[in-house]
N, C-alpha and C. Protein backbone atom coordinates (compact mmCIF):
# COMPACT_ATOMS: atom_id res chain seq x y z
N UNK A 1 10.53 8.85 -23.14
CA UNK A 1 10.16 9.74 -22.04
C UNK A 1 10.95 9.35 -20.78
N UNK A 2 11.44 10.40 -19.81
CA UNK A 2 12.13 10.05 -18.83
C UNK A 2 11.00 9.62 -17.44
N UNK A 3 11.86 8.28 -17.09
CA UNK A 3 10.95 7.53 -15.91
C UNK A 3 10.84 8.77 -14.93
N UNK A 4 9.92 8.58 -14.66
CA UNK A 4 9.79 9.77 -13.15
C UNK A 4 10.71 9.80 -12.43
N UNK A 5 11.29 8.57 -11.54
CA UNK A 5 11.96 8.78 -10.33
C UNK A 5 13.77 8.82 -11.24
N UNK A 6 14.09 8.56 -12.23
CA UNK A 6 15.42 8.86 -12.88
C UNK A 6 15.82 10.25 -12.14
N UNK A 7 15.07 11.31 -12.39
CA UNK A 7 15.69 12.62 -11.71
C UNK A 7 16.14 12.63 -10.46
N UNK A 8 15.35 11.06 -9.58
CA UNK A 8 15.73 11.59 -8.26
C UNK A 8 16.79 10.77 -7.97
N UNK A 9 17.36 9.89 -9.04
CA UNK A 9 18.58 9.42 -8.74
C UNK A 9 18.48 8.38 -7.44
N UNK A 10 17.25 7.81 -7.86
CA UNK A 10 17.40 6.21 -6.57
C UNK A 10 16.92 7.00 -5.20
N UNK A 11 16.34 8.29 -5.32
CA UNK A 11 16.41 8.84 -3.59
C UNK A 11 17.35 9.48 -3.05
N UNK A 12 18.91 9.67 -4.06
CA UNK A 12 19.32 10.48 -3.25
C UNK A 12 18.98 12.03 -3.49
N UNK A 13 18.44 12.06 -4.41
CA UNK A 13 17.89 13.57 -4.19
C UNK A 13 16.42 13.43 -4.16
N UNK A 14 15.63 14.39 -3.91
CA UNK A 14 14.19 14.49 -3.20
C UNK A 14 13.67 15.80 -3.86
N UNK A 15 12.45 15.45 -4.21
CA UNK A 15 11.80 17.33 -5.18
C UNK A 15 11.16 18.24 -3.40
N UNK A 16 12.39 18.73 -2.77
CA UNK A 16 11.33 19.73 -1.48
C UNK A 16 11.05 20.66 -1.40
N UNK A 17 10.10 20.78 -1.16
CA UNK A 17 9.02 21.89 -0.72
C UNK A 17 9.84 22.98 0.20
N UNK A 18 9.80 22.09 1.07
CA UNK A 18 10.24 23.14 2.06
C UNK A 18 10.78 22.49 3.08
N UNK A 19 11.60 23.35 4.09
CA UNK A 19 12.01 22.07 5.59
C UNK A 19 11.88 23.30 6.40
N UNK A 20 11.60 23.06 7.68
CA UNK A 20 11.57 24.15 8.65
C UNK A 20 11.72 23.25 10.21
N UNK A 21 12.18 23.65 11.44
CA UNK A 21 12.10 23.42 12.12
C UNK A 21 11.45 23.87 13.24
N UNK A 22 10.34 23.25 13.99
CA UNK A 22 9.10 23.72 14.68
C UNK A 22 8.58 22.56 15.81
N UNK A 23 7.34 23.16 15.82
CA UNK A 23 6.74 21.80 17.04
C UNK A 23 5.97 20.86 16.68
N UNK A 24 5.95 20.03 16.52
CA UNK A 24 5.14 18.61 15.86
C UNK A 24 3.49 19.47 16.44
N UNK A 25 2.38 19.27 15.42
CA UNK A 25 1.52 20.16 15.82
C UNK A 25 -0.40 18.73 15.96
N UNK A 26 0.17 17.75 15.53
CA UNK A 26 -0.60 16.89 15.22
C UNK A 26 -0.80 15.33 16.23
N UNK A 27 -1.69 14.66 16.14
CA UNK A 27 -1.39 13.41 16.85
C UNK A 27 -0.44 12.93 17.92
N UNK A 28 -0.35 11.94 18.03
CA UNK A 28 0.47 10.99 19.54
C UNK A 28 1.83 12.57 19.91
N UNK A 29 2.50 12.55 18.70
CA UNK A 29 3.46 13.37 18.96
C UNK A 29 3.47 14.84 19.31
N UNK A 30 2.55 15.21 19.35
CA UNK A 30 1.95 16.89 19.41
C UNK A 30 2.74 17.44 20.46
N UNK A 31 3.08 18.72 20.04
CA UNK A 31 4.33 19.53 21.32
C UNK A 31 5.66 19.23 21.24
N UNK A 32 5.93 17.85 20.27
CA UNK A 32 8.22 17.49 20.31
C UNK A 32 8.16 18.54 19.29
N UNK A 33 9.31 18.67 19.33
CA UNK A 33 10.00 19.37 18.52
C UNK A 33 10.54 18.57 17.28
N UNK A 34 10.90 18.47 15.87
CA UNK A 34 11.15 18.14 15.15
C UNK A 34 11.14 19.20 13.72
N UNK A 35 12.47 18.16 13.05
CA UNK A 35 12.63 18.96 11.67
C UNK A 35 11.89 18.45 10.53
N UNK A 36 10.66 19.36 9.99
CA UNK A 36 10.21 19.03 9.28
C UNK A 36 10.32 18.98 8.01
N UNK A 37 10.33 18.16 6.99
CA UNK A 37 10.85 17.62 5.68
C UNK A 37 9.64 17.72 4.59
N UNK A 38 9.00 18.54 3.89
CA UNK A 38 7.66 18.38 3.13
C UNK A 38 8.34 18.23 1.16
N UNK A 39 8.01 17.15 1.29
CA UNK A 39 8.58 16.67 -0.27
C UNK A 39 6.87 16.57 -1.17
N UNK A 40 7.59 17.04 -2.23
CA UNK A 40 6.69 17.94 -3.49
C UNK A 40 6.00 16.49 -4.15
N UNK A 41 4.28 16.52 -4.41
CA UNK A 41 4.33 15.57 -5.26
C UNK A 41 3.15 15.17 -4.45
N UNK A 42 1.70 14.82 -4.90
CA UNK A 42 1.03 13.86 -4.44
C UNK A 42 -0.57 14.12 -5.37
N UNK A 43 -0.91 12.82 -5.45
CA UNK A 43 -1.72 12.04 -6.46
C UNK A 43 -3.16 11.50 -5.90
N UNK A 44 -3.14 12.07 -4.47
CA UNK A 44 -4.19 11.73 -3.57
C UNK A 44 -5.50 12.98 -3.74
N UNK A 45 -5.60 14.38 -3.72
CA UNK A 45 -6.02 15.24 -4.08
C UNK A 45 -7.26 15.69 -2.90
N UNK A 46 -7.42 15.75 -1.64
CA UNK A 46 -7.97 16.01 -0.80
C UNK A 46 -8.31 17.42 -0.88
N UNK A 47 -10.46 17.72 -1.11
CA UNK A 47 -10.54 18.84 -1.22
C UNK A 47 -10.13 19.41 -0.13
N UNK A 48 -9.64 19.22 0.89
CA UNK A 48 -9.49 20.32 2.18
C UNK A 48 -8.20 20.25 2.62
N UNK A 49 -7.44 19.29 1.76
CA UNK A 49 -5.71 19.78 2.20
C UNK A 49 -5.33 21.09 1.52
N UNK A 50 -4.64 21.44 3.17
CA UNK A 50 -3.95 22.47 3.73
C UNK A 50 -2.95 23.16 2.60
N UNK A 51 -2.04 22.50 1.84
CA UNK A 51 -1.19 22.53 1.46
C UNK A 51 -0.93 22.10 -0.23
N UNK A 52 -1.92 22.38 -0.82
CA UNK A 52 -2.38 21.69 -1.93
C UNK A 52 -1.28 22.51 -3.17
N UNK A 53 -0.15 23.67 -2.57
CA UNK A 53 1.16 23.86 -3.70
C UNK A 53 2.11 22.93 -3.89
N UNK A 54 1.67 22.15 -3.05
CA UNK A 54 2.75 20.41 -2.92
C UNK A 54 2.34 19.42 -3.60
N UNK A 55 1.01 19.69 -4.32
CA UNK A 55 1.08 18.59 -5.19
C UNK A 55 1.71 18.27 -6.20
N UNK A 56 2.03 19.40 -6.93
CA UNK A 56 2.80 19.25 -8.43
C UNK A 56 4.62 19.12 -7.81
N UNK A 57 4.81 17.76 -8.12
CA UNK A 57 6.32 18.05 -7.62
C UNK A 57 7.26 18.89 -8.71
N UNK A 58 6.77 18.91 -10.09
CA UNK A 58 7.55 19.08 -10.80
C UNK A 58 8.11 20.66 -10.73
N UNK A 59 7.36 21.28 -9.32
CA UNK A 59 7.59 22.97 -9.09
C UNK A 59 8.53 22.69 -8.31
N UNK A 60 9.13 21.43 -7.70
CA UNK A 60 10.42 21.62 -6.61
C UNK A 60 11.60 20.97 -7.56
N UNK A 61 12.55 21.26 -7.33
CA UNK A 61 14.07 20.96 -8.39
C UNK A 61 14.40 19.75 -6.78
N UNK A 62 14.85 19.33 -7.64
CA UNK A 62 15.19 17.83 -7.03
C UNK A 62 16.48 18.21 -6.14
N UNK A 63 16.88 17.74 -4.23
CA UNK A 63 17.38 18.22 -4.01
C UNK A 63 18.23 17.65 -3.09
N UNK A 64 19.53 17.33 -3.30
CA UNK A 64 20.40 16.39 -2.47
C UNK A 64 20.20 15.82 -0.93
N UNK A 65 19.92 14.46 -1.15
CA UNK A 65 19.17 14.03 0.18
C UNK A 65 20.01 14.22 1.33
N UNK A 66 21.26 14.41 0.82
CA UNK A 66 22.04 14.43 2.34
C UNK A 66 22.21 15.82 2.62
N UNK A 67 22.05 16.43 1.43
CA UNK A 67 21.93 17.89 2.53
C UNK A 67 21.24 18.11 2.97
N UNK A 68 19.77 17.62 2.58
CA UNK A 68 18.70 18.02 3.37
C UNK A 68 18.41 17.56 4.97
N UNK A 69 19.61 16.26 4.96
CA UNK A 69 19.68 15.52 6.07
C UNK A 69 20.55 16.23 7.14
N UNK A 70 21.67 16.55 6.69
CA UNK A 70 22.89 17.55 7.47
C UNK A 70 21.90 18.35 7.85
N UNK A 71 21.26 19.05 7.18
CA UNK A 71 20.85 20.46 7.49
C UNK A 71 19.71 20.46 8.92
N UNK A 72 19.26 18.90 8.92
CA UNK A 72 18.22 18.43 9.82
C UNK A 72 18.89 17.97 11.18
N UNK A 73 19.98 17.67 11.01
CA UNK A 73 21.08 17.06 12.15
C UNK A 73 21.66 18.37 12.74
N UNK A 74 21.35 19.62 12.29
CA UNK A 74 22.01 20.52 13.02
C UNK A 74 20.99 21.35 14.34
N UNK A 75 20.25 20.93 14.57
CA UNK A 75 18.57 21.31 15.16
C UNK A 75 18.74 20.21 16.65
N UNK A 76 18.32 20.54 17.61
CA UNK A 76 18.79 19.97 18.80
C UNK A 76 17.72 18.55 18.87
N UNK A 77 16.48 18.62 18.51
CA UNK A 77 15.88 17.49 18.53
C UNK A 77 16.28 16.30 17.74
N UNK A 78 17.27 16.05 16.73
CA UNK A 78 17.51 14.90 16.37
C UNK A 78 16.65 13.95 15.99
N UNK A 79 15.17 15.04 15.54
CA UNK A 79 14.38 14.44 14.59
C UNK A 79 13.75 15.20 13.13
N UNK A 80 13.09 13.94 12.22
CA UNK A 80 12.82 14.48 11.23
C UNK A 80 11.71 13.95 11.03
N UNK A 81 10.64 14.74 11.09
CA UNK A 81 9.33 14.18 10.20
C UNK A 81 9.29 14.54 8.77
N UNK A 82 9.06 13.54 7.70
CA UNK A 82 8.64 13.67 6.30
C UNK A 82 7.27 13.61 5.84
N UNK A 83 6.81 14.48 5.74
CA UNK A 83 5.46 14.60 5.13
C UNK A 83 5.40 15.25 3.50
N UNK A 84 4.14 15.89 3.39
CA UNK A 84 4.15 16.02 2.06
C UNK A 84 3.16 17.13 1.54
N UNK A 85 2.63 17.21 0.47
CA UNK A 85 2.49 16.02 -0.81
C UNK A 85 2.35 14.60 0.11
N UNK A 86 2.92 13.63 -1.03
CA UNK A 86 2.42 12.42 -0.51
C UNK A 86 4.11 11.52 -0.45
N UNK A 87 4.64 11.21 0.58
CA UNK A 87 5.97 10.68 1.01
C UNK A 87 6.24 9.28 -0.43
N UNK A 88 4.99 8.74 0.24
CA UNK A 88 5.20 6.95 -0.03
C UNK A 88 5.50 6.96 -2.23
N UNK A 89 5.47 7.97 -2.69
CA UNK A 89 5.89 8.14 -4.05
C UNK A 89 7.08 8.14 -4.67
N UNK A 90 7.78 8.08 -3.35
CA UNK A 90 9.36 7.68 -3.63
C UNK A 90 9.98 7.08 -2.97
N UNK A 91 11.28 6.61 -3.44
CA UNK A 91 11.99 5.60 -2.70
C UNK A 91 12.97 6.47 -1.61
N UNK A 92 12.44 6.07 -0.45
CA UNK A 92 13.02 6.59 0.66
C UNK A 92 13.96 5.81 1.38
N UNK A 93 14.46 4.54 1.05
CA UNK A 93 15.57 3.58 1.60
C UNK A 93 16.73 4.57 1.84
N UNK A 94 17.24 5.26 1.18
CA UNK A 94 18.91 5.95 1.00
C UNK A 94 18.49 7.55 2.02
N UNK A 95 17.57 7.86 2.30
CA UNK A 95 17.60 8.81 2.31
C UNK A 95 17.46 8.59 3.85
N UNK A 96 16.36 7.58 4.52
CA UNK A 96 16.16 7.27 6.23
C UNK A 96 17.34 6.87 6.37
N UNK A 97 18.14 6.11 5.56
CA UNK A 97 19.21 5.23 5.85
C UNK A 97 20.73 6.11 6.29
N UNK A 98 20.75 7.63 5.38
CA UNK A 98 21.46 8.28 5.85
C UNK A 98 21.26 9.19 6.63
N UNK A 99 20.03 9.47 7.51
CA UNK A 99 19.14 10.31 8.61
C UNK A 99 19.75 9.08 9.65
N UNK A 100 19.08 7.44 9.99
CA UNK A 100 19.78 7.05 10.73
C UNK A 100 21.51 7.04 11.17
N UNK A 101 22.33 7.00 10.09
CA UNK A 101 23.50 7.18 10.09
C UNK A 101 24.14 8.20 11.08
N UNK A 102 23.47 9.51 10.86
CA UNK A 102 24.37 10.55 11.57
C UNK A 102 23.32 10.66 12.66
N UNK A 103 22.37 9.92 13.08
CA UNK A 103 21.66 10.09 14.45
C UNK A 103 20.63 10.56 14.68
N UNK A 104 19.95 10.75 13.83
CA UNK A 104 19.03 11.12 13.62
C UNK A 104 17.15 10.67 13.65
N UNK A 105 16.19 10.90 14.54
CA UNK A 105 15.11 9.53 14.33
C UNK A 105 14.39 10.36 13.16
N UNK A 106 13.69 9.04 12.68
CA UNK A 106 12.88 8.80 11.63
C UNK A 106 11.76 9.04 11.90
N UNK A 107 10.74 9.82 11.09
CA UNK A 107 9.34 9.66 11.39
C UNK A 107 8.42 10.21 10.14
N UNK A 108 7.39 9.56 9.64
CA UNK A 108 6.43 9.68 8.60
C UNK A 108 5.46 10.04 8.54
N UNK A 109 4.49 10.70 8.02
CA UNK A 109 3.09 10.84 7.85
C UNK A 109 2.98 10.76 6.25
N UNK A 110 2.08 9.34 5.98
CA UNK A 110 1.49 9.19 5.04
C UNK A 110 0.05 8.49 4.60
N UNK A 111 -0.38 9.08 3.51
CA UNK A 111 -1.72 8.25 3.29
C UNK A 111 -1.86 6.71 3.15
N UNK A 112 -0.40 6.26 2.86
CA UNK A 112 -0.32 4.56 2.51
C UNK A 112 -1.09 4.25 1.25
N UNK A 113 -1.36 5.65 -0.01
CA UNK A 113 -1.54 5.58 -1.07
C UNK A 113 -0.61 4.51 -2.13
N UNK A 114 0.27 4.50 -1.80
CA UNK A 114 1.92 3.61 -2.11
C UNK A 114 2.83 3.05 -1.51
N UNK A 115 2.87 2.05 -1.77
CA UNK A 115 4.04 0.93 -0.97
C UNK A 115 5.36 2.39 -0.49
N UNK A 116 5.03 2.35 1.05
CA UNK A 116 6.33 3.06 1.52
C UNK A 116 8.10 2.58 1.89
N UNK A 117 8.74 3.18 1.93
CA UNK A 117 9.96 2.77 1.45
C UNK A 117 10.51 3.35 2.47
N UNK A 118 11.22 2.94 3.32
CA UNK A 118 12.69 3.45 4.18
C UNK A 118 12.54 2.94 5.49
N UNK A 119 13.35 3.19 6.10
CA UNK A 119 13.37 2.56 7.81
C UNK A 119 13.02 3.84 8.81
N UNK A 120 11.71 3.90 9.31
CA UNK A 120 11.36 4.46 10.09
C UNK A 120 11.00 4.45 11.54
N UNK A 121 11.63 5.39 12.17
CA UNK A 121 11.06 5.04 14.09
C UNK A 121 9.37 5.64 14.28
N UNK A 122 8.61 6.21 13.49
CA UNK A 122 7.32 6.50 13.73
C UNK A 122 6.74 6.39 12.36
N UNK A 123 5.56 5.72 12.56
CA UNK A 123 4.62 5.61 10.98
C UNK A 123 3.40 6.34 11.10
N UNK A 124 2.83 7.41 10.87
CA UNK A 124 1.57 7.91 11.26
C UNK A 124 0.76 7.66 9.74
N UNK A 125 -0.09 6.93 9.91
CA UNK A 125 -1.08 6.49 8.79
C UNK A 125 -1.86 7.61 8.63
N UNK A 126 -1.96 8.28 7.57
CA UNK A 126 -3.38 9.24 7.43
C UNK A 126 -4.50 8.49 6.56
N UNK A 127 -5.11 7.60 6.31
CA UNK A 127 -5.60 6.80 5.10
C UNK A 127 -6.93 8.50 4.60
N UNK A 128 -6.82 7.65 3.04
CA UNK A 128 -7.93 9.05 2.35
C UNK A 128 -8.74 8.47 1.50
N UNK A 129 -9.41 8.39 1.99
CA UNK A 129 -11.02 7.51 0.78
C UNK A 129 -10.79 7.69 -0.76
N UNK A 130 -10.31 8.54 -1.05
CA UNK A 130 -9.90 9.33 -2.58
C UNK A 130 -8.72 7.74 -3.42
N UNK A 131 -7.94 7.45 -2.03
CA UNK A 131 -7.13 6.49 -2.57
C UNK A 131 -6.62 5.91 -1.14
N UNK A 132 -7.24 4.73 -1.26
CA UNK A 132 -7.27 3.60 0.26
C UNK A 132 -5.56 3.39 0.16
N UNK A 133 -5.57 2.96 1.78
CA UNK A 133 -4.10 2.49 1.78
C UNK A 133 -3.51 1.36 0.80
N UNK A 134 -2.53 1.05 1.03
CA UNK A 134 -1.84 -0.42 0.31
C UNK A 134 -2.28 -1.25 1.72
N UNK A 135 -2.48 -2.67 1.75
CA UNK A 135 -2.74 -3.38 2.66
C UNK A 135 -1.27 -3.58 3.76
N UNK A 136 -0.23 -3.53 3.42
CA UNK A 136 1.37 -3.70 3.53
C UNK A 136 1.23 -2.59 5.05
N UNK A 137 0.70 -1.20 4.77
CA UNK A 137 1.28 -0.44 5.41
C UNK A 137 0.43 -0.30 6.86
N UNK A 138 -0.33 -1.39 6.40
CA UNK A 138 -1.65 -1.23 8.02
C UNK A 138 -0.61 -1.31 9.44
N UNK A 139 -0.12 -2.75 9.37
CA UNK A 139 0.75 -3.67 10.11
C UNK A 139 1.51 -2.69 10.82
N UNK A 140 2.53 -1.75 9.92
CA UNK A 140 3.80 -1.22 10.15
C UNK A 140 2.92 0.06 10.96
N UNK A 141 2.03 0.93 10.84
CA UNK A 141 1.79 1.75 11.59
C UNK A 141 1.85 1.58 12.98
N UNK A 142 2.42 2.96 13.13
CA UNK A 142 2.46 3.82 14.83
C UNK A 142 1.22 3.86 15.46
N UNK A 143 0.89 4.73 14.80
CA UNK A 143 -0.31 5.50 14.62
C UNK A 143 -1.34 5.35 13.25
N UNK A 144 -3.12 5.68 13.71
CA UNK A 144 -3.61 5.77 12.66
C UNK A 144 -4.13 7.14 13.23
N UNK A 145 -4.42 8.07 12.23
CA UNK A 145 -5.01 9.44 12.17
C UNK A 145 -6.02 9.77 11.19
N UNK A 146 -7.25 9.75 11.62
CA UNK A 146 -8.10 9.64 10.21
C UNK A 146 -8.53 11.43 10.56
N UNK A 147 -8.49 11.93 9.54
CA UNK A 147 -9.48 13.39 9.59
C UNK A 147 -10.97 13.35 9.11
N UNK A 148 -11.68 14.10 9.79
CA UNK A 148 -13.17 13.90 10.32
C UNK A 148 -13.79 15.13 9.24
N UNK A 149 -14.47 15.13 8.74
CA UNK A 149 -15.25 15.91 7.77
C UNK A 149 -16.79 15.74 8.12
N UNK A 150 -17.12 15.03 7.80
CA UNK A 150 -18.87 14.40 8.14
C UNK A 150 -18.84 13.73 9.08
N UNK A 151 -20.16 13.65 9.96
CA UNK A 151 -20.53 11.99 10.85
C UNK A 151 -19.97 10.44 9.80
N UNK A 152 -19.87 10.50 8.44
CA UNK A 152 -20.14 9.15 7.43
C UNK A 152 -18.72 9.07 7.80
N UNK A 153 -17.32 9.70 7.97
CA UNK A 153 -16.07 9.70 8.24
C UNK A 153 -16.03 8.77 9.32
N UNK A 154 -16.64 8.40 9.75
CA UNK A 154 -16.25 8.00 11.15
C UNK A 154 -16.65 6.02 10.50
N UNK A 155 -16.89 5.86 9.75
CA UNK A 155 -17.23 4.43 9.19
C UNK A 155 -16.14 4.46 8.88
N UNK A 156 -15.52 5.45 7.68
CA UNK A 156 -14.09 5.27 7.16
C UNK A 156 -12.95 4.86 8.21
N UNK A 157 -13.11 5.76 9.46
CA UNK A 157 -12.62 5.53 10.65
C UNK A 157 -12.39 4.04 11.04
N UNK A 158 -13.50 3.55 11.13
CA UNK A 158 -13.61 2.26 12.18
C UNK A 158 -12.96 1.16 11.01
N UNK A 159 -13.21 1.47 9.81
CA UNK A 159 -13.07 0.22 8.85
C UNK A 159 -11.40 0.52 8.61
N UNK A 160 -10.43 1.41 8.65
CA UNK A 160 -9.40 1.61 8.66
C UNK A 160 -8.75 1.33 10.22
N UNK A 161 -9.17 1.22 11.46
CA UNK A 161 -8.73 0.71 12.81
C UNK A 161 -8.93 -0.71 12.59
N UNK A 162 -9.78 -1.40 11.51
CA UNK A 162 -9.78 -3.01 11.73
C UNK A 162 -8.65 -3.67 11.13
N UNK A 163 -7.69 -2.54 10.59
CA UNK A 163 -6.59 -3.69 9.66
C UNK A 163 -5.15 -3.01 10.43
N UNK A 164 -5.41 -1.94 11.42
CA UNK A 164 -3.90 -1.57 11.93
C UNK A 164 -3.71 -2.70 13.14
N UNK A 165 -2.28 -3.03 13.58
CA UNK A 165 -1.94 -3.58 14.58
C UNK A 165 -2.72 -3.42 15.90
N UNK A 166 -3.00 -4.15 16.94
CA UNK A 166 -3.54 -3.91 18.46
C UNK A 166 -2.50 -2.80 19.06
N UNK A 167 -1.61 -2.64 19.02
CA UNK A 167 -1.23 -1.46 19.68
C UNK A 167 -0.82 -0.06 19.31
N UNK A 168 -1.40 -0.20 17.72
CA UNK A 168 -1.83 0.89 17.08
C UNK A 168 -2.38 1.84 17.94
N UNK A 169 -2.08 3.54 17.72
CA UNK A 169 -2.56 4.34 18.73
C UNK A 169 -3.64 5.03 17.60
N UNK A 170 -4.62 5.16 18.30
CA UNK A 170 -6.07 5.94 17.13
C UNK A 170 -5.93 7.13 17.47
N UNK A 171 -6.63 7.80 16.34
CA UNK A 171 -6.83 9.32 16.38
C UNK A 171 -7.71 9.93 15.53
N UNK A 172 -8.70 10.26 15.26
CA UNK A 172 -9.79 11.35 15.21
C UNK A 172 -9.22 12.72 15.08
N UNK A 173 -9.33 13.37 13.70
CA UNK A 173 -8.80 14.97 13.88
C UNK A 173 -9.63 15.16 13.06
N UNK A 174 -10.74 16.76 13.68
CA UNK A 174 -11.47 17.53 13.05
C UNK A 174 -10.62 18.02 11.83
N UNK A 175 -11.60 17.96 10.77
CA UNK A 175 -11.20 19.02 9.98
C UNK A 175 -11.20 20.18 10.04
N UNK A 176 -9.97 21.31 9.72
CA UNK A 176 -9.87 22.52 10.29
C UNK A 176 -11.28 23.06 10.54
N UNK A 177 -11.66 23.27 9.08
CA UNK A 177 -12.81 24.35 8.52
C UNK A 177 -13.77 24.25 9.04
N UNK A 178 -14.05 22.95 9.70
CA UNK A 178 -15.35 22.66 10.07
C UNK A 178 -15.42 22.07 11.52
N UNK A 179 -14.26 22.10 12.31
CA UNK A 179 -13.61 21.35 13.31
C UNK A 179 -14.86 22.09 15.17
N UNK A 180 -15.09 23.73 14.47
CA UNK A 180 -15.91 23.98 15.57
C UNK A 180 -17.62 23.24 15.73
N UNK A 181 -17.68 23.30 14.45
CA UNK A 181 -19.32 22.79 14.34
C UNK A 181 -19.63 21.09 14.49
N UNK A 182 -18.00 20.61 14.23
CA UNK A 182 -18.80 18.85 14.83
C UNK A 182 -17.96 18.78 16.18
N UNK A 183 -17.32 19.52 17.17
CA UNK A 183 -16.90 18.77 17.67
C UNK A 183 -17.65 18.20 19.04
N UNK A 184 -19.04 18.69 19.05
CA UNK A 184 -19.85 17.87 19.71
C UNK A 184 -19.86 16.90 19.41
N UNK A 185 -20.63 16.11 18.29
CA UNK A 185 -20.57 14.72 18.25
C UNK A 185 -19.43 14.03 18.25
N UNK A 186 -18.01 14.49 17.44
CA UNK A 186 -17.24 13.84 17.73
C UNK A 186 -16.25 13.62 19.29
N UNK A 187 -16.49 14.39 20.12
CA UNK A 187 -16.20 14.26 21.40
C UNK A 187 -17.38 12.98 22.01
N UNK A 188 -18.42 13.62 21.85
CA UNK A 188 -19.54 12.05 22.20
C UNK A 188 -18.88 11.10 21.66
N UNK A 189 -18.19 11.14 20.48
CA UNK A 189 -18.13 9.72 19.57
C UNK A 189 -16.76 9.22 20.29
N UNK A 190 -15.90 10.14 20.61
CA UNK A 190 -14.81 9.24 21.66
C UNK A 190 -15.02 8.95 22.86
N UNK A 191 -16.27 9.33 23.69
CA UNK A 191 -16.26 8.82 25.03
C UNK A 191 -17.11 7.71 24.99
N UNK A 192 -17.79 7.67 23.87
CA UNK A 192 -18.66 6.07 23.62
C UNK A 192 -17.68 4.72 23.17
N UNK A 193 -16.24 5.95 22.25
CA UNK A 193 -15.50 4.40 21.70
C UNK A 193 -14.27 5.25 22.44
N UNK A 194 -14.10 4.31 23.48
CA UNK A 194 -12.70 5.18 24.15
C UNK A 194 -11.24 5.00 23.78
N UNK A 195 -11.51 3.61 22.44
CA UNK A 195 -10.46 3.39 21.85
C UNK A 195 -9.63 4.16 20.90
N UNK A 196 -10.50 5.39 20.85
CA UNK A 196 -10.02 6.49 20.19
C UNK A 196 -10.00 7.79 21.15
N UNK A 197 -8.98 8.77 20.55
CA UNK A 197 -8.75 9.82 20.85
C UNK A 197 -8.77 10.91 19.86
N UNK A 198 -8.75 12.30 20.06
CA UNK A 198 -8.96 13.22 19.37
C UNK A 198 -7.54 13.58 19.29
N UNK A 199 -7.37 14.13 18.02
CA UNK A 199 -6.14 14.69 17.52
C UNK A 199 -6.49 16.52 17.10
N UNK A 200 -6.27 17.60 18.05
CA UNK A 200 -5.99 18.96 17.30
C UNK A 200 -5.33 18.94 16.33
N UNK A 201 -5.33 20.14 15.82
CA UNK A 201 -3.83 20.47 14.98
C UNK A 201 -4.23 21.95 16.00
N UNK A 202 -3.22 21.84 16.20
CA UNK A 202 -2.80 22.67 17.75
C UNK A 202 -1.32 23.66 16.93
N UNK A 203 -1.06 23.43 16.25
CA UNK A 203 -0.10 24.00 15.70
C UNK A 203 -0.63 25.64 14.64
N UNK A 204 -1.86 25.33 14.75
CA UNK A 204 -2.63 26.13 14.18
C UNK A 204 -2.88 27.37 15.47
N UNK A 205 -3.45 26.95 16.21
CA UNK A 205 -3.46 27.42 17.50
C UNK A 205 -2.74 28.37 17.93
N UNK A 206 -1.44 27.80 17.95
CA UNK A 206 0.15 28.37 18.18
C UNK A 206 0.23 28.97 17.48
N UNK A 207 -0.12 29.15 16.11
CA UNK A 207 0.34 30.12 15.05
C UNK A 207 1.88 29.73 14.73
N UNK A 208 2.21 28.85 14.36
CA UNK A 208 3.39 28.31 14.14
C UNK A 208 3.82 26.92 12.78
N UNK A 209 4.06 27.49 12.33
CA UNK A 209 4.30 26.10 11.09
C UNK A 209 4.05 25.27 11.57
């Protein structure tokens, strides 16, 4: 049987979804502009992700990392966020490595389901109870971003802020579906712990990828 990642040839090609260029719509970064990178594939299975045609990678044809990179270098912001599916499932060394090359910054959103791979200028942790981070990827985070479903989320919360770095930036984001009906308590719940902040997805808002 063929190893999984054989098709992708070490990272230089990637199974994607899709790339589009738009406004970062989430956390610390909300409002830059950046080119977004959504690679096919994830093993995490969140009933309320957004985007759940990205799990099966085997629906994206594997797809030359440097074009996908050129194609990201031509966009005036000179950035790329990689999201997903789930990023940390492949080896991303060759692929940040040739994004840094032509000038490009680096930036991630992942669950830390899997040892992540490449050289990045932003790490946004999403951790998902379904499948806890790797311990490796606490340290390296930017950012942590937990999404809020129940009041019981907010334990998941605090017990995932005890293993990121001190200058880790926190974040709290309603879940879409349900984002009008808690955001009483969770607004109480950040002015009691001010070490956190609330994260929109504001990109929703905008009506904009």
């Amino acid at each position: 049987m063929q190893k999984k990642h054989d098709i992708f040839e070490g990272g230089t090609k990637l199974p994607l979804m899709e790339e589009f260029y738009t406004l970062q719509g989430e956390g610390h970064n909300m409002g830059a502009a950046a080119y977004f990178i959504r690679i096919g594939g994830c093993d995490v299975g969140c009933s309320w992700c957004d985007t759940k045609p990205s799990w099966e990678a085997a629906n994206f044809p594997p797809t030359d990392a440097r074009e996908i990179a050129d194609r990201a270098a031509q966009f005036p912001a000179k950035t790329v966020v990689v999201t997903g599916g789930e990023p940390s499932l492949y080896p991303l060394d060759f692929f940040t490595g040739y994004l840094k090359s032509i000038g490009v910054k680096t930036m991630v959103e992942t669950s830390g389901a899997h040892p992540l791979t490449g050289v990045w200028d932003w790490i946004c942790l999403s951790p998902k109870k379904y499948a806890p981070p790797k311990n490796a990827i606490y340290q390296k985070a930017h950012e942590l971003k937990v999404v809020i479903q129940h009041e019981a989320d907010l334990e998941w919360a605090e017990q995932n802020a005890a293993f990121v770095s001190a200058d880790c930036l926190l974040y709290l984001q309603p879940e879409w579906s349900v984002s009008q009906n808690i955001m009483p308590w969770l607004t109480d719940y950040v002015m009691k712990n001010p070490k956190w902040r609330i994260s929109l997805q504001s990109h929703k808002y905008m009506h904009i990828p």
